[in-house]
Protein backbone atom coordinates (compact mmCIF):
# COMPACT_ATOMS: atom_id res chain seq x y z
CA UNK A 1 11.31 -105.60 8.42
CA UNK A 2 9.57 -102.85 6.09
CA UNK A 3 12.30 -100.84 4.40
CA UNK A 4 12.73 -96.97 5.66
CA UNK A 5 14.79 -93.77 4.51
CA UNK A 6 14.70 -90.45 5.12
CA UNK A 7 14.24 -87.25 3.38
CA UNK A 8 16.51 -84.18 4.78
CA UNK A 9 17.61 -81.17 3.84
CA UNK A 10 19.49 -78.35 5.67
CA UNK A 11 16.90 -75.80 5.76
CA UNK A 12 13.08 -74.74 5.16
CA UNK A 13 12.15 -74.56 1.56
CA UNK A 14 14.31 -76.53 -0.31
CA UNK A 15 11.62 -78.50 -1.65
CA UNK A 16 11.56 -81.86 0.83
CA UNK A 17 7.42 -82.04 0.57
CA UNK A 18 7.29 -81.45 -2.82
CA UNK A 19 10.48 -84.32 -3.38
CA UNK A 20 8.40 -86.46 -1.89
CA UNK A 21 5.28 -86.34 -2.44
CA UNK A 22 6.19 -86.69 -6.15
CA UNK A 23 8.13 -90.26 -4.68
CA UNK A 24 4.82 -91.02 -2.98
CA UNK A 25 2.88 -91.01 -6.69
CA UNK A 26 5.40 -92.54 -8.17
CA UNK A 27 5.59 -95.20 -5.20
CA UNK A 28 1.68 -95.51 -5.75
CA UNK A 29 1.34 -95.92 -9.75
CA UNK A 30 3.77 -98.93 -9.25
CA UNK A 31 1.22 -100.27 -7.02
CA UNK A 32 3.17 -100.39 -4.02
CA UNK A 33 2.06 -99.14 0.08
CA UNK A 34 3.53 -96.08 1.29
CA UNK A 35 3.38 -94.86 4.52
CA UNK A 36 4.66 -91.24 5.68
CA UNK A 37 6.20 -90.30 9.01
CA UNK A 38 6.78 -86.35 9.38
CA UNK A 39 8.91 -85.31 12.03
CA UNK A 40 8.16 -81.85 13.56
CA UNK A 41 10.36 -80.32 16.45
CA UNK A 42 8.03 -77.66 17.05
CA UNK A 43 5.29 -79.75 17.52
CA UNK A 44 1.90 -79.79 16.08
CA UNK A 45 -2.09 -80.36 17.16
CA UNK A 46 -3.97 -82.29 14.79
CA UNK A 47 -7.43 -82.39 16.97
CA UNK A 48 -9.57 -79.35 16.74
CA UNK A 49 -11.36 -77.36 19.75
CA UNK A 50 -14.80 -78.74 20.12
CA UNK A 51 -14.21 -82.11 18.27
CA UNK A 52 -15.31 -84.85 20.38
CA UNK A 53 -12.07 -86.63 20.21
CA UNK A 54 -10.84 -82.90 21.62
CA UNK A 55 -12.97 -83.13 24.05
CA UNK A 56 -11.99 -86.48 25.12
CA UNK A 57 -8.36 -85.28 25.19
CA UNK A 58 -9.60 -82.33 27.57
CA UNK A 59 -11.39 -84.94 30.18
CA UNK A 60 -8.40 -86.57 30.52
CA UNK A 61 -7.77 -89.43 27.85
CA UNK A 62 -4.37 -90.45 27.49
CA UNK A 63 -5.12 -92.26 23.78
CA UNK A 64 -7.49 -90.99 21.94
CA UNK A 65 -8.53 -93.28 18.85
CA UNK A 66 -10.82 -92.06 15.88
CA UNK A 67 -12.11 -94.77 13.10
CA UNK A 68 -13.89 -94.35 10.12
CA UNK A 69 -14.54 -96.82 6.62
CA UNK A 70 -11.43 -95.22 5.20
CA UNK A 71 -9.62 -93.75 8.18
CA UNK A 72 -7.75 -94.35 11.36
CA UNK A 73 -6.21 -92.02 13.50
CA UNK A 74 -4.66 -91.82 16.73
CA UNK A 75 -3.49 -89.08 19.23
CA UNK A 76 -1.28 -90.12 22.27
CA UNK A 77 -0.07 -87.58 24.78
CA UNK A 78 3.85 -88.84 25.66
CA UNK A 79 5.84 -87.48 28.22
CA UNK A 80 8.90 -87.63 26.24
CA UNK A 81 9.00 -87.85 22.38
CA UNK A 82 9.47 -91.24 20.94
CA UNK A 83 12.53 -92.27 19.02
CA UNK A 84 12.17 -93.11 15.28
CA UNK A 85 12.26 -96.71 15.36
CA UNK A 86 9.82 -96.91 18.42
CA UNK A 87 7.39 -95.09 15.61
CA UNK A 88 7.90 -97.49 13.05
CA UNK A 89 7.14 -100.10 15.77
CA UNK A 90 3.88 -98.92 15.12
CA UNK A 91 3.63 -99.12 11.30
CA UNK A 92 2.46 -102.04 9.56
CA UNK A 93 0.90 -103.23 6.02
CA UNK A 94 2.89 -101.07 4.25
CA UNK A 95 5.56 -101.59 1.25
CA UNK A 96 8.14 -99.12 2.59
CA UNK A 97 8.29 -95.93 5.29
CA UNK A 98 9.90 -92.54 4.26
CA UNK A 99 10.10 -90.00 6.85
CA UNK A 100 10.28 -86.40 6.28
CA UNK A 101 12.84 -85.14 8.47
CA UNK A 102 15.23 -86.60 11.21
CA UNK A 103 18.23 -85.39 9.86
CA UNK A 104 20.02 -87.39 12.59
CA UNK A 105 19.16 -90.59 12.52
CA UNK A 106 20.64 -93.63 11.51
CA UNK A 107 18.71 -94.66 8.43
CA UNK A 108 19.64 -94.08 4.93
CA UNK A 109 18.82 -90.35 3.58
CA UNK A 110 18.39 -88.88 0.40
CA UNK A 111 19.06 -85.34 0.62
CA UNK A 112 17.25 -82.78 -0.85
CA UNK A 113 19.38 -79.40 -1.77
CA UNK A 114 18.29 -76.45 -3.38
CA UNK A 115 21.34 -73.68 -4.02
CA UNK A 116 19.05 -70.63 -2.73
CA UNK A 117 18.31 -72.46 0.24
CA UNK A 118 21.25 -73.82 1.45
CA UNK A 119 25.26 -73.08 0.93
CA UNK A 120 26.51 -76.71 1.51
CA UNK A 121 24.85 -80.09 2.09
CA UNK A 122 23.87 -81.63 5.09
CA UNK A 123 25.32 -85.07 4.97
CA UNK A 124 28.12 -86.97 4.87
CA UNK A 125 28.45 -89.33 2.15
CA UNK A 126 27.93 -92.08 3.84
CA UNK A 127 24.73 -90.98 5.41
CA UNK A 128 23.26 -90.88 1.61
CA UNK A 129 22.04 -93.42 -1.19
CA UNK A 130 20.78 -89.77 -3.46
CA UNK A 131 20.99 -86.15 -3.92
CA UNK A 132 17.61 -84.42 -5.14
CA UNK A 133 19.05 -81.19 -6.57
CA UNK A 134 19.90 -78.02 -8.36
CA UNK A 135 23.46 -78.30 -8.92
CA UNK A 136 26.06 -80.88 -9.76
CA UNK A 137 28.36 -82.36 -6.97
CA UNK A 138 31.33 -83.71 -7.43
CA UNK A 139 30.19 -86.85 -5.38
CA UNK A 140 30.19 -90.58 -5.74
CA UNK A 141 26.48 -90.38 -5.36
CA UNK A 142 23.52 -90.61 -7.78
CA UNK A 143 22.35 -86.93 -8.32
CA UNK A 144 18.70 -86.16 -9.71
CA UNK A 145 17.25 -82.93 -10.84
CA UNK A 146 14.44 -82.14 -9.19
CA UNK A 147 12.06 -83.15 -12.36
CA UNK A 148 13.54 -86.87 -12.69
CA UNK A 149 11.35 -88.48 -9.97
CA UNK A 150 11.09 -91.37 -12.08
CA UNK A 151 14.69 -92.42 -11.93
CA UNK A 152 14.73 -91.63 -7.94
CA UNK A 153 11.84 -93.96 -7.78
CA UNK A 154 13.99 -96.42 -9.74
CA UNK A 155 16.77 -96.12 -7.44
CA UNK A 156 14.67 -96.36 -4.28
CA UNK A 157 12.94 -99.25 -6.11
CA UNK A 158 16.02 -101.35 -6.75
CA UNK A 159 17.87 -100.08 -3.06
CA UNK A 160 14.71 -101.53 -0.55
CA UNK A 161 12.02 -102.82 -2.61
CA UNK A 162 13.81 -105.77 -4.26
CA UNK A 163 10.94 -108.28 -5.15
């Protein structure tokens, strides 16, 4: 089973992308496969009007599948939005899966807090393995500042990517 945690934070612009896309680089230069999952409530539209694979969507198509040398994609309409783990049911060749987002489910989270964006943090304890932030916290939980993304890396590294 491919190792997965989640990156959560209580609000908007406490720095979540920028947390982990840094852990993505990192992830890289150590040679390892990363895949991404981001989790939007709002929902999102990655096909653009007058594409063909748009158009396909329009006629009707359920699945629509686009393949290139270097990329895959694919855009499924669901009638109801799929939990987490039936997404990473779908993932495969990969080293380890972060998600961005779900704050509620049951995988391991490090939390990302920023004191202008949030008063308190999200989690309980238990819920975390880290704590990317701004301010100390008198936890029993490593704490990083937001420029030691070598030492999260390490900790991620020795939690799910024992070799």
């Amino acid at each position: 089973m491919i190792p997965v945690f989640s990156i959560v934070g209580k609000n908007s612009n406490t720095g979540k992308t920028t947390v982990l896309c840094s852990i993505i680089g990192e992830l890289k230069s150590r040679g390892y496969r990363v895949a991404t999952i981001k989790h939007d409530v709002h929902g999102f539209d990655i096909d653009h009007p007058g594409k063909d694979t748009w158009k396909h969507g329009q006629a009707g198509s359920d699945i629509v599948m686009i393949s290139s040398p270097k990329k895959f994609a694919m855009i499924e309409k669901v009638q109801v939005e799929y939990t987490l783990d039936e997404v990473l049911e779908k993932i495969s060749n990969v080293d380890i899966i972060i998600t961005e987002g779900y704050k509620r489910e049951n995988k391991p989270k490090l939390e990302v807090y920023r004191k202008e964006a949030a008063d308190e943090l999200l989690c309980e304890d238990d819920e975390l393995f880290g704590i990317v932030t701004d301010v100390q916290f008198d936890k029993d939980i490593p704490q990083f500042s937001f420029e030691q993304v070598k030492e999260v890396v390490d900790l991620i590294e020795g939690k799910f990517l024992k070799k």
